[in-house]
PDB file of N, CA and C in Angstrom:
ATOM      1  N   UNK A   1      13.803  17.729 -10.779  1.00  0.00           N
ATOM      2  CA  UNK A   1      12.764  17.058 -11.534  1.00  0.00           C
ATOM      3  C   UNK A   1      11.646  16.633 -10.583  1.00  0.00           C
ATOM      4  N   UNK A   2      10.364  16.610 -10.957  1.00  0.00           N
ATOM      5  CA  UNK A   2       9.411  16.004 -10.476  1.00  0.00           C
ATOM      6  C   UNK A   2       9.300  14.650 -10.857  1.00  0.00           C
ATOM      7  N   UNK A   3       8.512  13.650  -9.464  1.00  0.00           N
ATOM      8  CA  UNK A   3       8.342  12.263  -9.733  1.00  0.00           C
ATOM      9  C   UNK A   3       7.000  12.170  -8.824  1.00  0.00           C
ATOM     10  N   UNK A   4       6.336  10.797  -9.334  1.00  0.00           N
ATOM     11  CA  UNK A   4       5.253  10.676  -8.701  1.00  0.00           C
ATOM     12  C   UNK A   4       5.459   9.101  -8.674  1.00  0.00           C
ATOM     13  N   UNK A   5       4.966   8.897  -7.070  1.00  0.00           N
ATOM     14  CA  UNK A   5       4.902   7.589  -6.437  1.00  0.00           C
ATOM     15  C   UNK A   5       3.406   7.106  -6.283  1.00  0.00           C
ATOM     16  N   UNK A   6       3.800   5.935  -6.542  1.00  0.00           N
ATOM     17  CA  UNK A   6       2.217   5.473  -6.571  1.00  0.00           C
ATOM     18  C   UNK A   6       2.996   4.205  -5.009  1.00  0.00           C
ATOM     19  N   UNK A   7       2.586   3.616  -3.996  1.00  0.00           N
ATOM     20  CA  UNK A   7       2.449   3.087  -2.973  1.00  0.00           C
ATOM     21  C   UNK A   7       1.293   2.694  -2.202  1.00  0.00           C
ATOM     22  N   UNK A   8       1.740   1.396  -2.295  1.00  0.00           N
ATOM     23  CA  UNK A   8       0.432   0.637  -1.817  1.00  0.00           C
ATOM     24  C   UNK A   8       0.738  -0.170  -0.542  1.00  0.00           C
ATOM     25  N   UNK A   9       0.034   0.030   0.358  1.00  0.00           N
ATOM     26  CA  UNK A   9       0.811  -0.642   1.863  1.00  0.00           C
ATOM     27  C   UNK A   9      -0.635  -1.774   2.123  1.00  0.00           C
ATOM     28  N   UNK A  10      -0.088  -2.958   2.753  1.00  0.00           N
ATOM     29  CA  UNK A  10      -1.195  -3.656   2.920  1.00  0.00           C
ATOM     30  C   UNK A  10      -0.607  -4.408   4.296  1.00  0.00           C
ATOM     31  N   UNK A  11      -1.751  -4.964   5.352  1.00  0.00           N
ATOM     32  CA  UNK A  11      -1.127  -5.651   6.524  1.00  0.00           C
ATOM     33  C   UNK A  11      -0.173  -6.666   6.186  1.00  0.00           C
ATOM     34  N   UNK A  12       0.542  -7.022   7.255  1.00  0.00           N
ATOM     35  CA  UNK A  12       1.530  -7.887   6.759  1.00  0.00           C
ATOM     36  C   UNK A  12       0.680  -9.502   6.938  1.00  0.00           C
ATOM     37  N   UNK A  13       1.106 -10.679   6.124  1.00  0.00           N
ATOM     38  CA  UNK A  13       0.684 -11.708   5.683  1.00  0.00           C
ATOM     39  C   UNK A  13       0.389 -12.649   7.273  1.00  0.00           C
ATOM     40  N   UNK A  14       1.164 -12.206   8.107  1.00  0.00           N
ATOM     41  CA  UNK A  14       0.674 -13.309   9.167  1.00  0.00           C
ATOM     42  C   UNK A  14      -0.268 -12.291   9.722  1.00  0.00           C
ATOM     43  N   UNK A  15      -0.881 -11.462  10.021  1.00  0.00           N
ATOM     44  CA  UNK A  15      -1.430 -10.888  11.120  1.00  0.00           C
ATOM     45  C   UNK A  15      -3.264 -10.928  10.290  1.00  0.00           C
ATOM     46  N   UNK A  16      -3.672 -10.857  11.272  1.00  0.00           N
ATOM     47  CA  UNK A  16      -5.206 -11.203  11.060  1.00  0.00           C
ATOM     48  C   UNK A  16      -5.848  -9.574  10.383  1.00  0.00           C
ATOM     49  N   UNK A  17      -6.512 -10.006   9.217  1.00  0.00           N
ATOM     50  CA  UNK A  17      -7.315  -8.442   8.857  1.00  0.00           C
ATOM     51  C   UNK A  17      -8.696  -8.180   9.198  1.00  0.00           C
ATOM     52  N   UNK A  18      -9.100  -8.198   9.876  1.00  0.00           N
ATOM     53  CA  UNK A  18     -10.442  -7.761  10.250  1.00  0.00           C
ATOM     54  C   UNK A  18     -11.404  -7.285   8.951  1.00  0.00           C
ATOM     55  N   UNK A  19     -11.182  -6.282   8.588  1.00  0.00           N
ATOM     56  CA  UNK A  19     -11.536  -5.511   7.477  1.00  0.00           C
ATOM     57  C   UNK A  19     -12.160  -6.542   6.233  1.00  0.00           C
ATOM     58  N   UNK A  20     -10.826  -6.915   6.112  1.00  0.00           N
ATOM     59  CA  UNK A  20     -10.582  -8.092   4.911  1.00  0.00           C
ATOM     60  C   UNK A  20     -11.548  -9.281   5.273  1.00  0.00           C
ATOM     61  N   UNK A  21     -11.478  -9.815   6.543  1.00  0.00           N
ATOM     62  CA  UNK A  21     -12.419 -11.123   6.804  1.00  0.00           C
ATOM     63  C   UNK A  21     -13.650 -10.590   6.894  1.00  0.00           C
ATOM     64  N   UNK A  22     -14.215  -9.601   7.395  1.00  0.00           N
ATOM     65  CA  UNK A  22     -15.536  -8.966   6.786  1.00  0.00           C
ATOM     66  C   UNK A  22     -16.094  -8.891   5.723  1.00  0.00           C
ATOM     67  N   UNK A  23     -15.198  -8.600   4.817  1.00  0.00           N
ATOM     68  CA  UNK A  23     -15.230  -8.357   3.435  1.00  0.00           C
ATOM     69  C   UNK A  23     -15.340  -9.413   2.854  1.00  0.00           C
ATOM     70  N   UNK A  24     -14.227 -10.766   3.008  1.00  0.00           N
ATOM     71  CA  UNK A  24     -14.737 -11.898   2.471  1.00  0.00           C
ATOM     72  C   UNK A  24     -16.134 -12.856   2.795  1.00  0.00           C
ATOM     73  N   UNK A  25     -16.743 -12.415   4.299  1.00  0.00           N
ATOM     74  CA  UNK A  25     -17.640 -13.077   4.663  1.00  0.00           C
ATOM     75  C   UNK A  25     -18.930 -12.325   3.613  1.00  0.00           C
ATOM     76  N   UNK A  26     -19.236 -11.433   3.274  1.00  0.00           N
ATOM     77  CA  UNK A  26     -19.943 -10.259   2.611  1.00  0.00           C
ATOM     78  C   UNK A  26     -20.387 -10.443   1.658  1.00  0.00           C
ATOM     79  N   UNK A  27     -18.730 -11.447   0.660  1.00  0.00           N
ATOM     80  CA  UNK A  27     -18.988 -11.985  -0.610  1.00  0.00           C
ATOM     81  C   UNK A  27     -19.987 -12.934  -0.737  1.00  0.00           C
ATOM     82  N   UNK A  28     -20.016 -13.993   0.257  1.00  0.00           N
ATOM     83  CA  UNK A  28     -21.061 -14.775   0.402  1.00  0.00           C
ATOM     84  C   UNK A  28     -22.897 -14.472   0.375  1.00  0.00           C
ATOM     85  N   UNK A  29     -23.066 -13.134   0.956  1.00  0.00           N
ATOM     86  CA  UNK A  29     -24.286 -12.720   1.107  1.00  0.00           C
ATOM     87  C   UNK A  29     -24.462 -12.035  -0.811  1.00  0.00           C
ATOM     88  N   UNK A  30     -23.527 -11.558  -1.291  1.00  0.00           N
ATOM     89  CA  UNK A  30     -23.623 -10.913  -2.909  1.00  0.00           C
ATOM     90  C   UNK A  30     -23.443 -12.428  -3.575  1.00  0.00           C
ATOM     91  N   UNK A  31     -24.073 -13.218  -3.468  1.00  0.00           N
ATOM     92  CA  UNK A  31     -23.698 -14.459  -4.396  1.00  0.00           C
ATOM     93  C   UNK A  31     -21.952 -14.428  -4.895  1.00  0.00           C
ATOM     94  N   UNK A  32     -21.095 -14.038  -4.077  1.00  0.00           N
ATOM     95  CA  UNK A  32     -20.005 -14.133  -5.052  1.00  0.00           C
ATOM     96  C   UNK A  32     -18.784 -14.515  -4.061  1.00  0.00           C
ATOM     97  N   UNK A  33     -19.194 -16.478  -3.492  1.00  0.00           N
ATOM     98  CA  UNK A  33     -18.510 -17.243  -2.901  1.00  0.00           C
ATOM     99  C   UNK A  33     -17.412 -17.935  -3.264  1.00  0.00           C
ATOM    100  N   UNK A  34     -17.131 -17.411  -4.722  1.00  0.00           N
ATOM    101  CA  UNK A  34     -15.978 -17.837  -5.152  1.00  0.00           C
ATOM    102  C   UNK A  34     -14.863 -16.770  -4.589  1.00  0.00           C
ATOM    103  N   UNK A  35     -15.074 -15.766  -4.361  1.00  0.00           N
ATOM    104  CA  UNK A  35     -14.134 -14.722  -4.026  1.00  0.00           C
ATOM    105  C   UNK A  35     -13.521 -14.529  -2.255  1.00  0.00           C
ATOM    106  N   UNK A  36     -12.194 -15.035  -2.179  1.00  0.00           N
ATOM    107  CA  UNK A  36     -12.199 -15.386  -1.088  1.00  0.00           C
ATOM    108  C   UNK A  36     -10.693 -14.825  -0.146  1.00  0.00           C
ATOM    109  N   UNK A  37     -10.290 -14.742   0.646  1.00  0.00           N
ATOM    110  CA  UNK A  37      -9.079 -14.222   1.037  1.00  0.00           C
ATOM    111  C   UNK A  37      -8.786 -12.546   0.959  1.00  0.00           C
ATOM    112  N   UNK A  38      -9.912 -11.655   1.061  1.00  0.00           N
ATOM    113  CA  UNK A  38      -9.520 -10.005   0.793  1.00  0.00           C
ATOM    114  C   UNK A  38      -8.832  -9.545   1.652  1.00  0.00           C
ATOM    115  N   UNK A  39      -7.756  -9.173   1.661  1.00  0.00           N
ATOM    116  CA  UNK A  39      -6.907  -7.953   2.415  1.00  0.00           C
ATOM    117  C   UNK A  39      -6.911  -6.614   2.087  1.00  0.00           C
ATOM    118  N   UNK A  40      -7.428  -5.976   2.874  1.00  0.00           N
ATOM    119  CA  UNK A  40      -7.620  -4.490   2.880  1.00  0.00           C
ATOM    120  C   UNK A  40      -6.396  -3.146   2.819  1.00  0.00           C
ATOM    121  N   UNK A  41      -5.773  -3.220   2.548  1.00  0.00           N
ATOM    122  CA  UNK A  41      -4.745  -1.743   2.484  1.00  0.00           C
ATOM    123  C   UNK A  41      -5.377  -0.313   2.317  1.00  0.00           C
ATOM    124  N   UNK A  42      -3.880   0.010   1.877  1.00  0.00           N
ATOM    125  CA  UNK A  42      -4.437   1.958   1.517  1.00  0.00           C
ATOM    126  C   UNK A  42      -3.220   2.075  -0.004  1.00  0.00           C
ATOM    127  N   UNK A  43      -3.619   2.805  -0.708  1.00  0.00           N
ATOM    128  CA  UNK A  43      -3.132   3.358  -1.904  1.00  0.00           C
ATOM    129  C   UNK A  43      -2.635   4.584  -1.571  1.00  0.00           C
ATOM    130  N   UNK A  44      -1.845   4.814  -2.110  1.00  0.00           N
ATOM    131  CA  UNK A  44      -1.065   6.764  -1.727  1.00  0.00           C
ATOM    132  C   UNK A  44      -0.593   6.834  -2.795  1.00  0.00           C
ATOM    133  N   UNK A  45      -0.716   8.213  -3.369  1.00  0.00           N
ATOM    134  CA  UNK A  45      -0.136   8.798  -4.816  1.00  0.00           C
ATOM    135  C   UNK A  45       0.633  10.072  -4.360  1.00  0.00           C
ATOM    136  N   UNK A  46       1.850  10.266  -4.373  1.00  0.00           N
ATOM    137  CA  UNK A  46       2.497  11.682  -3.851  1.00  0.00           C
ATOM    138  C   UNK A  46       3.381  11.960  -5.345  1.00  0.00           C
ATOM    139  N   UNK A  47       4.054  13.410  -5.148  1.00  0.00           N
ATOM    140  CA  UNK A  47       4.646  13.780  -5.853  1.00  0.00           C
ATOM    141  C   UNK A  47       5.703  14.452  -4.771  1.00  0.00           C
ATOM    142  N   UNK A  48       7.056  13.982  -5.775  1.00  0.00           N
ATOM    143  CA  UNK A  48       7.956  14.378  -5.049  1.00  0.00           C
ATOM    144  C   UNK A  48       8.835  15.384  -6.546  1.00  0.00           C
ATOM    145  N   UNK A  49      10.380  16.329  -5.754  1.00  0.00           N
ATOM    146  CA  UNK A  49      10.950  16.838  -6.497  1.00  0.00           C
ATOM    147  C   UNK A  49      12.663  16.471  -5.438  1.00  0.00           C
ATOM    148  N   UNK A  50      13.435  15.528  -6.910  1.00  0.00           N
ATOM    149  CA  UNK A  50      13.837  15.459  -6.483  1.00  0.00           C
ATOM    150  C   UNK A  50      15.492  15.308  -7.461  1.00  0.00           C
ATOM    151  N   UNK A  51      16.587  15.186  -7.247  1.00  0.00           N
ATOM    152  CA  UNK A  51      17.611  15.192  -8.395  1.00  0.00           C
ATOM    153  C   UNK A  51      17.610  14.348  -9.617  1.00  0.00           C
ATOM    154  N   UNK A  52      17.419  13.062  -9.079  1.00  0.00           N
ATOM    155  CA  UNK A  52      16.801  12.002 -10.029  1.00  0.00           C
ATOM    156  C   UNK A  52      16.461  11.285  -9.156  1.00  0.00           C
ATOM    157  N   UNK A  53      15.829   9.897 -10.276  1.00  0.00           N
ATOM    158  CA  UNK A  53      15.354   8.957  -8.930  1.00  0.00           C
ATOM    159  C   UNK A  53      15.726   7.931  -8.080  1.00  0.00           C
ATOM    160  N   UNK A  54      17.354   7.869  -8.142  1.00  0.00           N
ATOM    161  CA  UNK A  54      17.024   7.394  -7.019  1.00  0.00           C
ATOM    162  C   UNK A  54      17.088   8.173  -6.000  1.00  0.00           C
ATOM    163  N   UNK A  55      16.984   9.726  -5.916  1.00  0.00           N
ATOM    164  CA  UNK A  55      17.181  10.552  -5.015  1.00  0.00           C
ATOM    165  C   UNK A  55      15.596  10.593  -4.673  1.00  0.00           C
ATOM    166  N   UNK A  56      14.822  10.083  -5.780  1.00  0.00           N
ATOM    167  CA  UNK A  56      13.207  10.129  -5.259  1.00  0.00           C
ATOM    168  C   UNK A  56      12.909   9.138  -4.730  1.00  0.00           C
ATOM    169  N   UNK A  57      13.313   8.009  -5.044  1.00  0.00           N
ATOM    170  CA  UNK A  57      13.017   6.805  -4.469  1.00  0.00           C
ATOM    171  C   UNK A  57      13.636   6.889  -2.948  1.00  0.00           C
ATOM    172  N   UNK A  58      14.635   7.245  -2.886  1.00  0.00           N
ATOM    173  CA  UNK A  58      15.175   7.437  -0.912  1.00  0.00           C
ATOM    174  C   UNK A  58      14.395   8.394  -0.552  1.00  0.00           C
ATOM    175  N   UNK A  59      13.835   9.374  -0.978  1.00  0.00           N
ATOM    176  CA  UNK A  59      12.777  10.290   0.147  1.00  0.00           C
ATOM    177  C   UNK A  59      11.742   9.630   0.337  1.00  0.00           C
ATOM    178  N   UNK A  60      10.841   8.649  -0.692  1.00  0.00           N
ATOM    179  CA  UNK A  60       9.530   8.004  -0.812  1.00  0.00           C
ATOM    180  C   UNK A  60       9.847   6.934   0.256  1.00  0.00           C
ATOM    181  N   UNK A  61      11.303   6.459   0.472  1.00  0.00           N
ATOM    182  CA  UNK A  61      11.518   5.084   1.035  1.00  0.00           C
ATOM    183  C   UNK A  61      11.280   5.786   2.995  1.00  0.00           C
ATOM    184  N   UNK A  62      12.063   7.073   2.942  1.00  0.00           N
ATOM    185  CA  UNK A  62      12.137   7.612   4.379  1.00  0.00           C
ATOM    186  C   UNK A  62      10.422   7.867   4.543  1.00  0.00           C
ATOM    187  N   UNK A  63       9.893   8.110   3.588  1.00  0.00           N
ATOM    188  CA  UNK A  63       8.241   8.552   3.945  1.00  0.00           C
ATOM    189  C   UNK A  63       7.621   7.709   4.294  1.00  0.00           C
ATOM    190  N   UNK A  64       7.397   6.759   3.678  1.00  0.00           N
ATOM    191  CA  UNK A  64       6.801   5.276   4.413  1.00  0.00           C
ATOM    192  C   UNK A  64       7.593   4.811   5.710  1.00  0.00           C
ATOM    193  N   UNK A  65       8.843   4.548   5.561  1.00  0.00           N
ATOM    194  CA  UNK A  65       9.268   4.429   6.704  1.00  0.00           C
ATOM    195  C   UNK A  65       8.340   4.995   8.266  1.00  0.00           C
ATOM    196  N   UNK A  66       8.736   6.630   8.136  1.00  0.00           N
ATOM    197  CA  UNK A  66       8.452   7.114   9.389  1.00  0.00           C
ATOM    198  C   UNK A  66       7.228   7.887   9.097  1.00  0.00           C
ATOM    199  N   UNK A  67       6.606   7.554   8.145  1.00  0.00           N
ATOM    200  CA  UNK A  67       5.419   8.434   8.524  1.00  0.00           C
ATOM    201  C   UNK A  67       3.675   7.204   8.148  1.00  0.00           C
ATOM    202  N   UNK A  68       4.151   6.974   6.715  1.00  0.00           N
ATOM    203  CA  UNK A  68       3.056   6.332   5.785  1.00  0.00           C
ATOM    204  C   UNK A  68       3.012   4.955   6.257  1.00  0.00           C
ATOM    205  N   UNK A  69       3.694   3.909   6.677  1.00  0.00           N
ATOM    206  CA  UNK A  69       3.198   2.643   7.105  1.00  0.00           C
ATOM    207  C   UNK A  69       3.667   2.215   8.440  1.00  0.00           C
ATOM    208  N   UNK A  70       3.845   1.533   9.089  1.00  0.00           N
ATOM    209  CA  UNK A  70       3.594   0.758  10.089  1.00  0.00           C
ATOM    210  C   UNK A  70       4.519  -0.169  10.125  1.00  0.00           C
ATOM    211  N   UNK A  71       5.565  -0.533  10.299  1.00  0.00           N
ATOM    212  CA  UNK A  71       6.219  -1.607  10.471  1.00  0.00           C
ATOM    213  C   UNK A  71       5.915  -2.527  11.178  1.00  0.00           C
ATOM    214  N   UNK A  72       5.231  -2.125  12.190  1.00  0.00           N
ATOM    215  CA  UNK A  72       4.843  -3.658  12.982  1.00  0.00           C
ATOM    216  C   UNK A  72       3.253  -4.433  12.403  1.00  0.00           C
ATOM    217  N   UNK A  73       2.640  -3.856  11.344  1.00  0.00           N
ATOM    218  CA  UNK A  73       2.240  -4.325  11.419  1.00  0.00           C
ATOM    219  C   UNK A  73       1.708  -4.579   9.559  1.00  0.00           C
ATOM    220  N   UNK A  74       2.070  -3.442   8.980  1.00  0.00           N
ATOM    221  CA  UNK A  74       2.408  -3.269   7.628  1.00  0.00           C
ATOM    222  C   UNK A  74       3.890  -3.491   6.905  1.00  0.00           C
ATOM    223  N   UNK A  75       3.304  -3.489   5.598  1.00  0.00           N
ATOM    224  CA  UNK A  75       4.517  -4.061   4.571  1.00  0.00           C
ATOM    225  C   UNK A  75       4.091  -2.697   3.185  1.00  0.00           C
ATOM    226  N   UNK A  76       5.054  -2.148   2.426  1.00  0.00           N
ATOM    227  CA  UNK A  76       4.893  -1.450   1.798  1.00  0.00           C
ATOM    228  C   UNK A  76       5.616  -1.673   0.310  1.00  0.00           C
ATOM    229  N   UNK A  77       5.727  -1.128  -0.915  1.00  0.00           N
ATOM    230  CA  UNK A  77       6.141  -1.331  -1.892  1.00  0.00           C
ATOM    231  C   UNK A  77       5.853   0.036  -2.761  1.00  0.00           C
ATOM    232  N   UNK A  78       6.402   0.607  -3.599  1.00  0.00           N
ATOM    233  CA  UNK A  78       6.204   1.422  -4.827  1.00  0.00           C
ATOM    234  C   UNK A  78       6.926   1.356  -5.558  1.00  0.00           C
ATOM    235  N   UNK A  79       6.408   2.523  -6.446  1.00  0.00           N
ATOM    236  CA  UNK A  79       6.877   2.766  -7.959  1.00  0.00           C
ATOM    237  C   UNK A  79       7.197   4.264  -8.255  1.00  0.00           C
ATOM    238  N   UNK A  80       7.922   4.411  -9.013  1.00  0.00           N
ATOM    239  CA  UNK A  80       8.564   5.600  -9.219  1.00  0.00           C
ATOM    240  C   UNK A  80       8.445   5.924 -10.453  1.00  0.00           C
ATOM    241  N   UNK A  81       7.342   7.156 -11.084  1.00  0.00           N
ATOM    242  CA  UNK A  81       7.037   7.647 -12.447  1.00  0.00           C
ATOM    243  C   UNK A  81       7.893   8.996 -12.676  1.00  0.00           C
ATOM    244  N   UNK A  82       8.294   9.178 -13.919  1.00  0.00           N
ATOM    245  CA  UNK A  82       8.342  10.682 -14.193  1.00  0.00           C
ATOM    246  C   UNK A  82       7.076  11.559 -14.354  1.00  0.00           C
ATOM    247  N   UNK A  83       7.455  12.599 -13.682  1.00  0.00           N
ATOM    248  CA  UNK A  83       6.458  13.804 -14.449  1.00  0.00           C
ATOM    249  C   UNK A  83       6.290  14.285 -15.858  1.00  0.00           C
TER     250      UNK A  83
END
């Protein structure tokens, strides 16, 4: 069967985001100082084929692992759709 993962990895909560504190300073110049605290990630959409899912969910889990996030410095999470 086919499955499709949707995964969203974002820095982990203690470490400083650069990106993100840019981004919130930014809001200030667009009038929109209510908006405050942005953390920046990445979104990934894959498709996998696999027996069922949790046989999809352990390949998606080994993919982030060693390829798609960062442990030292990222945190990751998904979801598991049918095709």
């Amino acid at each position: 069967m086919k499955y499709r993962a949707e995964i969203n990895i974002m820095p982990l909560k203690a470490l400083l985001d650069p990106q993100g504190k840019a981004i919130t300073a930014s809001m200030k110049n667009l009038n929109l100082p209510e908006i405050t605290n942005v953390r920046l990630g990445k979104h990934i959409t894959l498709e996998v084929e696999a027996a069922d899912t949790a046989a999809a969910r352990q390949k998606v889990e080994t993919a982030c692992k060693k390829l798609l996030a960062n442990p030292i410095m990222e945190y990751y999470e998904f979801e598991i759709f049918d095709l």
